[in-house]
Protein backbone atom coordinates (compact mmCIF):
# COMPACT_ATOMS: atom_id res chain seq x y z
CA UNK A 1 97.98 88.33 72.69
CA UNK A 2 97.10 91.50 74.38
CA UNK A 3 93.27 91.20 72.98
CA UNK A 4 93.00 87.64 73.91
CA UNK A 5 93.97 88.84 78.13
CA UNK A 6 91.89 91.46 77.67
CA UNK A 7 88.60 89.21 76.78
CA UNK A 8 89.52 87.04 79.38
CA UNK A 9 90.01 89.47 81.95
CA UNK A 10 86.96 91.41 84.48
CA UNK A 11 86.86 94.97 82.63
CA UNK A 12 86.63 96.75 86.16
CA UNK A 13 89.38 94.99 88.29
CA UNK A 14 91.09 92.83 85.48
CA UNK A 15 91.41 90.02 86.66
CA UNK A 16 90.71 86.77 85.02
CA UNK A 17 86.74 86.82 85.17
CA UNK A 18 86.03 83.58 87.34
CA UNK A 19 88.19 85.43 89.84
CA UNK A 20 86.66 88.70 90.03
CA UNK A 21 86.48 90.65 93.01
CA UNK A 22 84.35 93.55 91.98
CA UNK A 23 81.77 92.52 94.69
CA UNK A 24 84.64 93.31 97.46
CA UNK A 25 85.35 97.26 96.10
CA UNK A 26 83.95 99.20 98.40
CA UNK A 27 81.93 103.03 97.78
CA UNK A 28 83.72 104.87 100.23
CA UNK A 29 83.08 108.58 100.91
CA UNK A 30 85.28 111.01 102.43
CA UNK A 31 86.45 115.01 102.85
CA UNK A 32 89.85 113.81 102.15
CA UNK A 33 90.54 114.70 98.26
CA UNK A 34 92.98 112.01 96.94
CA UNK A 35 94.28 112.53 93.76
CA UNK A 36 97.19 110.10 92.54
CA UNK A 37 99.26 110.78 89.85
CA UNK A 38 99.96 107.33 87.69
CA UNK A 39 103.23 106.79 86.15
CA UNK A 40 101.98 106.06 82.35
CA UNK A 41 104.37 102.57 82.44
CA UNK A 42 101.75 102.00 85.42
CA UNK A 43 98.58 102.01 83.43
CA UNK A 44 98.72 98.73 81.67
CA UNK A 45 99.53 96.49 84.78
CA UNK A 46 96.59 94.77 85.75
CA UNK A 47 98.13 94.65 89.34
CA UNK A 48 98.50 98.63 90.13
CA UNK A 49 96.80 99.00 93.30
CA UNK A 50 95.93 102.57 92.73
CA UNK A 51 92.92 101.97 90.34
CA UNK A 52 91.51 100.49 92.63
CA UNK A 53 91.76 103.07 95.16
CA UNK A 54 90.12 105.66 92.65
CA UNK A 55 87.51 102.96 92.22
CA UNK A 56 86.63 102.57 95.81
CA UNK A 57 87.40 106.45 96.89
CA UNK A 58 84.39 108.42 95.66
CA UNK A 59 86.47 112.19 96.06
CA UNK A 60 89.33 110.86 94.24
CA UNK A 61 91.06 111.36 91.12
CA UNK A 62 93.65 109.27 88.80
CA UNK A 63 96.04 111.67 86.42
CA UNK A 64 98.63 109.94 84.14
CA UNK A 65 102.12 111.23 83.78
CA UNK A 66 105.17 110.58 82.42
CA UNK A 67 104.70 111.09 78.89
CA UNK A 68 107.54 113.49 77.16
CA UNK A 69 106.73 117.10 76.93
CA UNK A 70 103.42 116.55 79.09
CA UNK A 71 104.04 118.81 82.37
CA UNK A 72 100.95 118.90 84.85
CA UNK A 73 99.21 122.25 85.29
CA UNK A 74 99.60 123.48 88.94
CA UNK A 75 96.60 124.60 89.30
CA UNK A 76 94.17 121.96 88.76
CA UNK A 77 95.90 119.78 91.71
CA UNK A 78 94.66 122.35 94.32
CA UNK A 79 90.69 122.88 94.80
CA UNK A 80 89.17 125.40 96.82
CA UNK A 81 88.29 124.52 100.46
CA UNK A 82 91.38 122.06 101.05
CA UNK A 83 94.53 122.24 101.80
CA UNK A 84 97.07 120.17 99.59
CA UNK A 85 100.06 117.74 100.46
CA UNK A 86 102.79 115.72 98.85
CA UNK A 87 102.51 112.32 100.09
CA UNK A 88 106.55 111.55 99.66
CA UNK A 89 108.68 110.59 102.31
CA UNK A 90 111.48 113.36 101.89
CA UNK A 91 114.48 114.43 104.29
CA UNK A 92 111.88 117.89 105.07
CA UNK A 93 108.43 115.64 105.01
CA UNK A 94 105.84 116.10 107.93
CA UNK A 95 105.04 113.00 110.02
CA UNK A 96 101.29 112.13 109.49
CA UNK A 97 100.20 111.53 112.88
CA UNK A 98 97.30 112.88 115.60
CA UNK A 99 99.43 116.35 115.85
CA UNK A 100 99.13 116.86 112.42
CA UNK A 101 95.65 116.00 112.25
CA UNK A 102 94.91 118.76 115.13
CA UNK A 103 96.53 121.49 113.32
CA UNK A 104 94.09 121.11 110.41
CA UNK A 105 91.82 123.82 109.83
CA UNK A 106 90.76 122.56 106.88
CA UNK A 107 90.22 119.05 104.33
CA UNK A 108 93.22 117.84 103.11
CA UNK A 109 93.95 117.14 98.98
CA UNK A 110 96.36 114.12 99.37
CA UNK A 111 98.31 114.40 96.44
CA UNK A 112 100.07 110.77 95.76
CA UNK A 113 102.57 109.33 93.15
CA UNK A 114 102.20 106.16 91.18
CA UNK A 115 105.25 104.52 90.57
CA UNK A 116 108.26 102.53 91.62
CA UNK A 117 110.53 104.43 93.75
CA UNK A 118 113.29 105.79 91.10
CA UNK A 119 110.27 107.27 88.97
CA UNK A 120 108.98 109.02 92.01
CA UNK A 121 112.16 110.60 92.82
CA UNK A 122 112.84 111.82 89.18
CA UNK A 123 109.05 112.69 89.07
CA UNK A 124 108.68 115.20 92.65
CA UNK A 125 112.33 116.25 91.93
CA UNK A 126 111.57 117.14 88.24
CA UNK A 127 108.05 118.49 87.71
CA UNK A 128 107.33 122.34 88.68
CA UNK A 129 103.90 121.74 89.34
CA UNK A 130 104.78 119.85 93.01
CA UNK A 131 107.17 122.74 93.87
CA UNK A 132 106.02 124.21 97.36
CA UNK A 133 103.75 121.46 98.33
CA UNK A 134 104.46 120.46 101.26
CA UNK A 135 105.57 116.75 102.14
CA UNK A 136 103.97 114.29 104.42
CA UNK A 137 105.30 110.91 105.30
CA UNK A 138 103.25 107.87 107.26
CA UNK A 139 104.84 106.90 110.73
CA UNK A 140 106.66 103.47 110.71
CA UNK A 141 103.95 100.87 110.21
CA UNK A 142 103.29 96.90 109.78
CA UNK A 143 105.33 95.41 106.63
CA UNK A 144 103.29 95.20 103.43
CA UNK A 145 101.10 92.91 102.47
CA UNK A 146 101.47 93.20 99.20
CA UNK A 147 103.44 90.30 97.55
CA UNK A 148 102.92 90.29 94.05
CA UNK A 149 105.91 92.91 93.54
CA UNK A 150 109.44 92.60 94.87
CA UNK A 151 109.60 95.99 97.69
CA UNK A 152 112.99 97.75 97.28
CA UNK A 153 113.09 98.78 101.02
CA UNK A 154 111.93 96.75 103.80
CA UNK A 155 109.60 99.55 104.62
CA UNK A 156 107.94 99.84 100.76
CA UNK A 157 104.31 99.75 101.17
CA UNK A 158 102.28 99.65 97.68
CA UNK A 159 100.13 102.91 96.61
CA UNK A 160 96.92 101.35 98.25
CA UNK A 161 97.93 100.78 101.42
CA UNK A 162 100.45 104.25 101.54
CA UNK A 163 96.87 105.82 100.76
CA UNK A 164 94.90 103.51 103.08
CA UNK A 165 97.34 104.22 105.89
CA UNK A 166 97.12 108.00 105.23
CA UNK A 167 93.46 107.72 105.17
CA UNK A 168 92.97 106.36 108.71
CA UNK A 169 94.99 108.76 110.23
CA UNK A 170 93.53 112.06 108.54
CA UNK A 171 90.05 110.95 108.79
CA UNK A 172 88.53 107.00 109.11
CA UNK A 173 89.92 104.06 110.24
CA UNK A 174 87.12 102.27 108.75
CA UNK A 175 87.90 103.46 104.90
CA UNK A 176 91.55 101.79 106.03
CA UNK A 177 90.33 98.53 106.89
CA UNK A 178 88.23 98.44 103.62
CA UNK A 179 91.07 99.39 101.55
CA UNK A 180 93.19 97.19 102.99
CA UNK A 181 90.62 94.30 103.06
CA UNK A 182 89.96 94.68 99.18
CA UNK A 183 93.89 94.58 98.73
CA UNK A 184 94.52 91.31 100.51
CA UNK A 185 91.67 89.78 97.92
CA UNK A 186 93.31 91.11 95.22
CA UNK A 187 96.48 89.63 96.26
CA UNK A 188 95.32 86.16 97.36
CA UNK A 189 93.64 85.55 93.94
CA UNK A 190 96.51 86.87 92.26
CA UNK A 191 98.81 84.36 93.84
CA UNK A 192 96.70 81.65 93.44
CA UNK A 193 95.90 82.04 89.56
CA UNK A 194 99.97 82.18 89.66
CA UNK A 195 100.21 78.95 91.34
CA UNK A 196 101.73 80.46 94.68
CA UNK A 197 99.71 79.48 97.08
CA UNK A 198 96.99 77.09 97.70
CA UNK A 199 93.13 77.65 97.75
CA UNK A 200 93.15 76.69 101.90
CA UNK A 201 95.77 79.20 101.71
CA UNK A 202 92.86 82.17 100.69
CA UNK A 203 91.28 83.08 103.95
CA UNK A 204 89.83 86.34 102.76
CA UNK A 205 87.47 85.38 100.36
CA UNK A 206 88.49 82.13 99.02
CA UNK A 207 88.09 80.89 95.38
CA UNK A 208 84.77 81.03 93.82
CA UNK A 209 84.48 77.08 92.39
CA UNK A 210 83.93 78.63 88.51
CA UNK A 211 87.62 79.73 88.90
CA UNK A 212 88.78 75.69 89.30
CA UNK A 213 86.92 74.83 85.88
């Protein structure tokens, strides 16, 4: 069964192929180092949102975790010239906001977890290599738009827009709207090919007609 998805799936943003959205990733270019660190019960879902951030975010990189005995070496999340932060929400977390952006002296490595919100808290509480990175937290925003996953909190946001969000604040409000643009395709097709909404209902893109053969 898993094969026969697979063929029937677009190898870059897996979905089924007449849906693809590959033309709608965008190349975007930035100081800001992002580098998310993907729960390994993540990788199979064909509706993480954080592959596509690594697709679309040029100075980005994607790490697996949560594999037993397999502990992330400390060093290899920092890189010279930047300064590195925790993007977690804790008690002790910064606010990310145009104060924090002033007291930069240099790029930031946005370090970001991948995974629902009990993994994350065993994760940043468990692994050594986080210890004595500082937190930073986004300011209350708009509620998600992502509806293809039940949000424990009100406030959830999915790992796309968290980074999107980040992103326009520490550096380009453009890069956001991209993100966040690419996200709302992803989740309009997804609905549709699950029968939850109509095609008049798609106002990003719409359905390309090879989809309704």
């Amino acid at each position: 069964m898993r094969q026969f998805i697979a063929a029937h799936r677009c190898p870059r943003c897996e979905i089924r192929k007449p849906l693809c959205f590959c033309a709608w990733i965008p190349e975007i270019t930035l100081q800001t180092r992002v580098l998310i660190l993907m729960h390994t019960l993540e990788q199979p879902l064909t509706t993480n949102t954080a592959k596509l951030v690594n697709k679309a975010l040029t100075n980005s990189e994607l790490r697996i975790h949560g594999r037993i005995d397999d502990r992330l070496d400390g060093a290899s999340l920092h890189q010279p010239g930047t300064r590195s932060y925790l993007l977690y929400p804790s008690a002790h977390a910064t606010v990310l906001d145009a104060d924090f952006v002033a007291s930069l002296s240099e790029p930031v490595t946005l370090i970001v977890p991948d995974a629902n919100w009990r993994q994350t808290q065993k994760f940043v509480r468990r692994e050594p290599a986080l210890a004595g990175i500082p937190h930073v937290k986004l300011p209350p925003g708009p509620p998600t738009e992502y509806h293809l996953r039940v949000q424990r909190h009100v406030t959830g946001v999915c790992t796309l827009e968290a980074i999107a969000r980040a992103i326009g604040i520490l550096e380009s409000p453009e890069a956001q709207a991209k993100l966040e643009e690419v996200l709302r395709v992803m989740v309009e097709r997804t609905l549709w090919s699950r029968g939850k909404i109509t095609a008049d209902q798609c106002h990003v893109s719409g359905i390309p007609a090879e989809a309704f053969n």
